[in-house]
Protein backbone atom coordinates (compact mmCIF):
# COMPACT_ATOMS: atom_id res chain seq x y z
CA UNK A 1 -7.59 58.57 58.59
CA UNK A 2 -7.75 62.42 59.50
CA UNK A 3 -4.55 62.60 60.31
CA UNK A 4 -3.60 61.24 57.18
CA UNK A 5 -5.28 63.06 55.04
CA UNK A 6 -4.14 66.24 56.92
CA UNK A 7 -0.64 65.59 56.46
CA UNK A 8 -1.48 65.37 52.63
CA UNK A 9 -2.96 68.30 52.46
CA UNK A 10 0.16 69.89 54.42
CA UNK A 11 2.60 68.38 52.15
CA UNK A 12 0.25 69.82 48.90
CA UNK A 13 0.26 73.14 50.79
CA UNK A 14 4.06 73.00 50.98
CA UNK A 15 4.57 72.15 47.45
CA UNK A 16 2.21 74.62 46.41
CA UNK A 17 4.03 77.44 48.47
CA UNK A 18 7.28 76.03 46.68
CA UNK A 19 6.60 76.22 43.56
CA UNK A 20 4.83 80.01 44.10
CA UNK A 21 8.02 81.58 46.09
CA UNK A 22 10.03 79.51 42.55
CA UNK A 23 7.11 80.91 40.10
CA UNK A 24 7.68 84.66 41.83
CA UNK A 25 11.03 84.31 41.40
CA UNK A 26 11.50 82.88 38.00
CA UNK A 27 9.62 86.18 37.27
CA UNK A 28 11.68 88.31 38.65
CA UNK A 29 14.47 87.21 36.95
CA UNK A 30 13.04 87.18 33.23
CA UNK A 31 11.68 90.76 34.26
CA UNK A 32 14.52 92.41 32.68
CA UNK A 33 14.81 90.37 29.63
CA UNK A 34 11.04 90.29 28.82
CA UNK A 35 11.65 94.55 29.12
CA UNK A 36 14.62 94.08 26.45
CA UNK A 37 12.91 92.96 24.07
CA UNK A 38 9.94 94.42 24.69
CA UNK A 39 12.23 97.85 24.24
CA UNK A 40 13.71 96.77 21.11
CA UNK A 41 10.69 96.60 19.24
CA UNK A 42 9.73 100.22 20.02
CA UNK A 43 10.54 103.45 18.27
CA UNK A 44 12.31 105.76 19.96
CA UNK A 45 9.73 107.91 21.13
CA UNK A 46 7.17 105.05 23.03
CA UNK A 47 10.85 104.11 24.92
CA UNK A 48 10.64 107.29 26.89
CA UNK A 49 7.39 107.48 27.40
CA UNK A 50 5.97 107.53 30.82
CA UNK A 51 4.17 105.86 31.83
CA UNK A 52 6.11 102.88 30.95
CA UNK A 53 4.49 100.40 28.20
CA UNK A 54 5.34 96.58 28.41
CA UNK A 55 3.86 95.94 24.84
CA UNK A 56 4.67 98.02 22.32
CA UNK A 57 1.79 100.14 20.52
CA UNK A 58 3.79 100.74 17.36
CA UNK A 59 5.66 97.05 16.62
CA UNK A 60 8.87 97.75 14.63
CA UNK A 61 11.57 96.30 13.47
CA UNK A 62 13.42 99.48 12.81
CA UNK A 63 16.00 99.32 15.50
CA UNK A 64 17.29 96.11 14.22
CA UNK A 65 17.52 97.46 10.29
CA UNK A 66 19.32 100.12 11.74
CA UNK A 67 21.57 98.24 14.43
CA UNK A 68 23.28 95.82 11.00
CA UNK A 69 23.32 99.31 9.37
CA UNK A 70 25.48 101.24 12.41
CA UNK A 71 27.67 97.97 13.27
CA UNK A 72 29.38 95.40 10.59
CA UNK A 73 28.38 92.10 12.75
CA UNK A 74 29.90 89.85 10.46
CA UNK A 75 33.70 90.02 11.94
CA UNK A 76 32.38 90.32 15.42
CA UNK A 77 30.55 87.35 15.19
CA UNK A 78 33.22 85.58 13.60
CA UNK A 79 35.81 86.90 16.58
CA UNK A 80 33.34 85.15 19.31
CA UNK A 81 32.51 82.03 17.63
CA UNK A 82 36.21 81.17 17.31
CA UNK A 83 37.26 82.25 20.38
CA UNK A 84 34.29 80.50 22.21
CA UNK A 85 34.66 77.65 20.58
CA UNK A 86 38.58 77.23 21.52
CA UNK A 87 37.73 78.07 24.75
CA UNK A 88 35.31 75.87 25.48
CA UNK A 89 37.62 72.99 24.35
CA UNK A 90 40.80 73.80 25.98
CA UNK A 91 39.11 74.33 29.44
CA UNK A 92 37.40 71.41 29.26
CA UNK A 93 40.68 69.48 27.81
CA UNK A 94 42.82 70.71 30.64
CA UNK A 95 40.29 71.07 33.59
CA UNK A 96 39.23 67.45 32.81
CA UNK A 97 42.91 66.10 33.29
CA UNK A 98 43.40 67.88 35.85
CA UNK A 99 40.67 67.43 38.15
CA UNK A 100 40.91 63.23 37.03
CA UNK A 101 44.48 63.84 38.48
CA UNK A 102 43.48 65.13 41.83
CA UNK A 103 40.05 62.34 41.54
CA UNK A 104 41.77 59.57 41.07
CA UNK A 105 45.71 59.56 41.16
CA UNK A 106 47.80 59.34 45.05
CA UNK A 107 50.38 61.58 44.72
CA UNK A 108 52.09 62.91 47.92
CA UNK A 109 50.80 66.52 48.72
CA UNK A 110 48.03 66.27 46.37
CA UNK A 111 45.16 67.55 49.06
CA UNK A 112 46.97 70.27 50.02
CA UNK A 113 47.72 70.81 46.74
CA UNK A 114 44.05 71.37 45.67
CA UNK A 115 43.34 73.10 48.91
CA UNK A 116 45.67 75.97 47.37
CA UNK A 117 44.13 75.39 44.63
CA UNK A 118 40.82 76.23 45.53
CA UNK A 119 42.41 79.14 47.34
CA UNK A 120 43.24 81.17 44.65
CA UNK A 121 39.53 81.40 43.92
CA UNK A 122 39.03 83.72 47.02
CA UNK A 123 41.18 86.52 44.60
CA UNK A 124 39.23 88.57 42.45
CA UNK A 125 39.58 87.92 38.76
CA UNK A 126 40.13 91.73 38.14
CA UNK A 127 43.16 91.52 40.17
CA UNK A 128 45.14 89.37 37.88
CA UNK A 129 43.85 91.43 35.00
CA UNK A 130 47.25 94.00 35.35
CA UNK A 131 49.81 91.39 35.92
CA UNK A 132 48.13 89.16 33.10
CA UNK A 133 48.03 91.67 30.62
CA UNK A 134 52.11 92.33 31.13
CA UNK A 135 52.55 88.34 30.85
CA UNK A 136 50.84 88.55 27.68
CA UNK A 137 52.65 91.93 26.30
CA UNK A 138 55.75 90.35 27.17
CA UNK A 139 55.38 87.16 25.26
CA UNK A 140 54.00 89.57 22.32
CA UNK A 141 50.49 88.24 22.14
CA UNK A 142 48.55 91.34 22.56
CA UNK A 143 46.19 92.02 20.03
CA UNK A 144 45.55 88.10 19.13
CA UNK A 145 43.00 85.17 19.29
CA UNK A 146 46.02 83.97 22.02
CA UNK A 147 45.97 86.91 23.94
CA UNK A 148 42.25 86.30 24.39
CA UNK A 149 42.15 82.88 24.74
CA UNK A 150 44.90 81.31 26.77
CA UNK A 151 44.69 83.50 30.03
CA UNK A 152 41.11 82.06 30.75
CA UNK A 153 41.70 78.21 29.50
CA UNK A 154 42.60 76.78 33.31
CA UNK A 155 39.04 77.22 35.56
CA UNK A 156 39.67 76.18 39.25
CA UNK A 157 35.92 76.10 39.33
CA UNK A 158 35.66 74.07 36.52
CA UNK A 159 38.60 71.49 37.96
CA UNK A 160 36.49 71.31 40.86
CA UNK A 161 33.25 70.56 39.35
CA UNK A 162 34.85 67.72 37.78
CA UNK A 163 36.50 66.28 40.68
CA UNK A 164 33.39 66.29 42.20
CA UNK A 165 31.67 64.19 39.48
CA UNK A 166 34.60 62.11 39.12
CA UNK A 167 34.60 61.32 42.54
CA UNK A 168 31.06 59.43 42.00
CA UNK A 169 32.59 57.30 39.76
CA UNK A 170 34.49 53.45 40.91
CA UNK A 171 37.68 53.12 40.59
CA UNK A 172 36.75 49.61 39.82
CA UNK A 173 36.15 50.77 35.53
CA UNK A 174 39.63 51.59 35.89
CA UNK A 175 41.25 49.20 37.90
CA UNK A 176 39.61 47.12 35.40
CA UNK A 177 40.97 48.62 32.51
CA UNK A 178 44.29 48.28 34.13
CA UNK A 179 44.47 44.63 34.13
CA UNK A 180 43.58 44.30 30.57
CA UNK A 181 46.62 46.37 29.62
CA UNK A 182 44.87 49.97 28.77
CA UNK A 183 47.04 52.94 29.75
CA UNK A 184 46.36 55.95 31.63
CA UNK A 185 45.23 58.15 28.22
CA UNK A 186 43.43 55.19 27.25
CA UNK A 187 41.43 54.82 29.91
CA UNK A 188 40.67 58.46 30.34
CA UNK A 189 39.60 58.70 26.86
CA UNK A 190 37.58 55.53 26.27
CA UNK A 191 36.35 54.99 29.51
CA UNK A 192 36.63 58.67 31.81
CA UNK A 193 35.31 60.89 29.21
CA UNK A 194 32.33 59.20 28.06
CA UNK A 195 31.17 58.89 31.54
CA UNK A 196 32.06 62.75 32.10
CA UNK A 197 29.54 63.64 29.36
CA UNK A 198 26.62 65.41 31.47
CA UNK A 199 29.68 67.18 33.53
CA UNK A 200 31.55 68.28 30.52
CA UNK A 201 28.54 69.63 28.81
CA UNK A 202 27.35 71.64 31.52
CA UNK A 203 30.80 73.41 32.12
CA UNK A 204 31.04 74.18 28.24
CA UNK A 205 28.15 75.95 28.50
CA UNK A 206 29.31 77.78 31.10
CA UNK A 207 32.57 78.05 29.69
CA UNK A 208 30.60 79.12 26.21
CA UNK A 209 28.79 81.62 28.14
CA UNK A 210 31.49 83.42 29.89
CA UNK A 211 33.51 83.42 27.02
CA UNK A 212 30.73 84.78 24.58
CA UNK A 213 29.63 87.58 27.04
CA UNK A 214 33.29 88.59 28.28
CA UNK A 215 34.07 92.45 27.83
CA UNK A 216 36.55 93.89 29.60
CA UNK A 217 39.59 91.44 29.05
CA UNK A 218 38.84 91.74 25.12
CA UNK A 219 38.78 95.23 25.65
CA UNK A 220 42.48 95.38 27.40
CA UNK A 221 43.89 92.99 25.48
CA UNK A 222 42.40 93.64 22.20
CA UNK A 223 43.42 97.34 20.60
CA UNK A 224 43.00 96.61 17.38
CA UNK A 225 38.72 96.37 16.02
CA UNK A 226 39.85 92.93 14.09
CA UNK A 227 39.77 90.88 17.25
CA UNK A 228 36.99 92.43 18.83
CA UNK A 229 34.21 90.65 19.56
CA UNK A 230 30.14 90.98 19.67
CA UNK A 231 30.36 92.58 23.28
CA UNK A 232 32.88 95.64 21.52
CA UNK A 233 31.09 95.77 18.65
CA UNK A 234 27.49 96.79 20.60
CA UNK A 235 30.68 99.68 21.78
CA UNK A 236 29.96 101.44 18.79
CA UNK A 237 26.71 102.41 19.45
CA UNK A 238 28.00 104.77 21.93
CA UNK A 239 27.96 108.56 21.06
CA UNK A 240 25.58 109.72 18.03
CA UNK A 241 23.66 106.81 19.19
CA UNK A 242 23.85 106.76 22.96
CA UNK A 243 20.29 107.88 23.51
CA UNK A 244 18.61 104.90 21.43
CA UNK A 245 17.85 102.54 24.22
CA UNK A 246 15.81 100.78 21.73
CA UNK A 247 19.20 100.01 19.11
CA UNK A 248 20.83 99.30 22.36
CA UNK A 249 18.21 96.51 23.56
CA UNK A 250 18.02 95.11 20.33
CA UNK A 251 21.66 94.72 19.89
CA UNK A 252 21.64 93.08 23.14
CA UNK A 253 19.33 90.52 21.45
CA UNK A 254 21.05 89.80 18.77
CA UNK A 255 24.24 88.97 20.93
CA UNK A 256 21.93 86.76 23.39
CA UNK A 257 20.03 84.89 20.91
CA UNK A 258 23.18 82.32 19.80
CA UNK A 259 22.93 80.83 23.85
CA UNK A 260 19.58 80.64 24.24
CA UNK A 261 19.82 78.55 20.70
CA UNK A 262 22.63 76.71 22.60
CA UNK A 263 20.91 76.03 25.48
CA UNK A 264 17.87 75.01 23.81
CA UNK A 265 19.73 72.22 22.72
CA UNK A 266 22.11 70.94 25.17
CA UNK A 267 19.19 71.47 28.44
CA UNK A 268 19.24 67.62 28.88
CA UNK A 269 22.61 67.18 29.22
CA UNK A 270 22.72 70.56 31.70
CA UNK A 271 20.36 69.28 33.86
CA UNK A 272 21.39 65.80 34.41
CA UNK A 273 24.77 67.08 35.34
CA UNK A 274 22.87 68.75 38.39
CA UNK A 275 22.31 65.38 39.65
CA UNK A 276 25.94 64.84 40.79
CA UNK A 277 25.45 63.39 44.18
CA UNK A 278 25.43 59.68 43.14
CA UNK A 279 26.52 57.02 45.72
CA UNK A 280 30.37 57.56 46.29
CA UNK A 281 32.53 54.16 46.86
């Protein structure tokens, strides 16, 4: 009976550790967006103050009258919705068939085919950044939605992802489908991506994400202000108002605000895709 009730008060004591070291950390990481917008409700004179003040004595909403005043968001915002939005649905189009390819077609060479694959993930993205950009100046797309769009539409992490959760999934649906005469874009429509739903909307939020916060391929392959996007917009805040860390924090709001709306609604769908580890065949 002691020895029982000992080990339950261990396991509570672990838990309780668990969650604390998860609680600490949690905090730690909303530190410096709880400072943000703390920041951007503060005139410019309570931001330098020292020392430091984490709620703001005089609330205002000045920096964010004056942040649509310095920057014309409406183009900007435009710029990132489209190009998000194609994003997200080409990578998940083509990382989909793709990783269903390596998941669930035998094809000769096709493990150490992905094993290259997955290779290519050990080079750093800014590496390909030169040689991309003179792909895309050569086939004249420079200073377009294209330019923009297309360089970051095949993710081996994303092809991997789903080949994982694909692999958690009988081949007995299909074989199935098989027999009653459905072909191969038949059953990966009707049958594959329906059962890819938690997977696919977890990597388009990801893919969302990425896409919405990117900066510096925009700003290589986009010269011209009518494709940039909310990141290169906040870019014009630099000079006269360089100084304004509270304009700066608040733009930085404004730009976060359209995931956290995101992610406020597609959380269930996130989170059950981070229980991939079903039972495999």
């Amino acid at each position: 009976m002691k020895k029982n009730l000992l080990r339950q008060w261990q396991k509570r004591g672990t838990v309780l550790s668990l969650h604390s070291v998860l609680f600490v950390a949690l905090f730690i990481m909303c530190l410096p967006f709880l400072w943000m917008l703390s920041t951007s409700f503060k005139t410019s004179s309570e931001v330098l103050k020292f020392p430091p003040t984490w709620i703001p004595h005089d609330f205002t909403f000045e920096n964010y009258v004056e942040l649509f005043k310095a920057i014309d968001f409406i183009h900007p915002f435009y710029n990132s919705v489209i190009i998000a939005l194609v994003s997200v649905i080409l990578s998940v189009i083509v990382c989909s068939l793709a990783a269903y390819a390596f998941a669930k077609f035998n094809f000769k060479g096709r493990d150490k085919l992905f094993m290259v694959l997955l290779g290519t993930m050990m080079v750093p993205g800014v590496v390909m950044q030169i040689p991309t950009f003179l792909l895309m100046k050569a086939l004249g797309l420079i200073n377009s939605y294209t330019g923009i769009i297309l360089p970051g539409i095949a993710s081996v992490g994303m092809i991997f992802f789903f080949r994982q959760f694909l692999s958690t999934i009988s081949n007995d649906y299909i074989e199935a489908a098989r027999i009653d005469g459905a072909g191969e874009i038949r059953i990966f429509w009707s049958i594959i991506l329906p059962m890819m739903r938690p997977a696919l909307v977890a990597q388009g939020i990801f893919a969302f994400t990425a896409s919405w916060n990117s900066f510096m391929w925009p700003l290589i392959i986009a010269t011209d202000d009518r494709f940039y996007t909310l990141p290169l917009a906040l870019t014009q805040l630099d000079g006269q108002h360089a100084s304004n860390y509270g304009l700066s924090m608040s733009g930085a709001i404004v730009v976060i605000i359209p995931l956290v709306i995101l992610f406020m609604f597609t959380q269930k769908y996130f989170l059950n895709s981070m229980n991939i580890g079903g039972v495999k065949e």
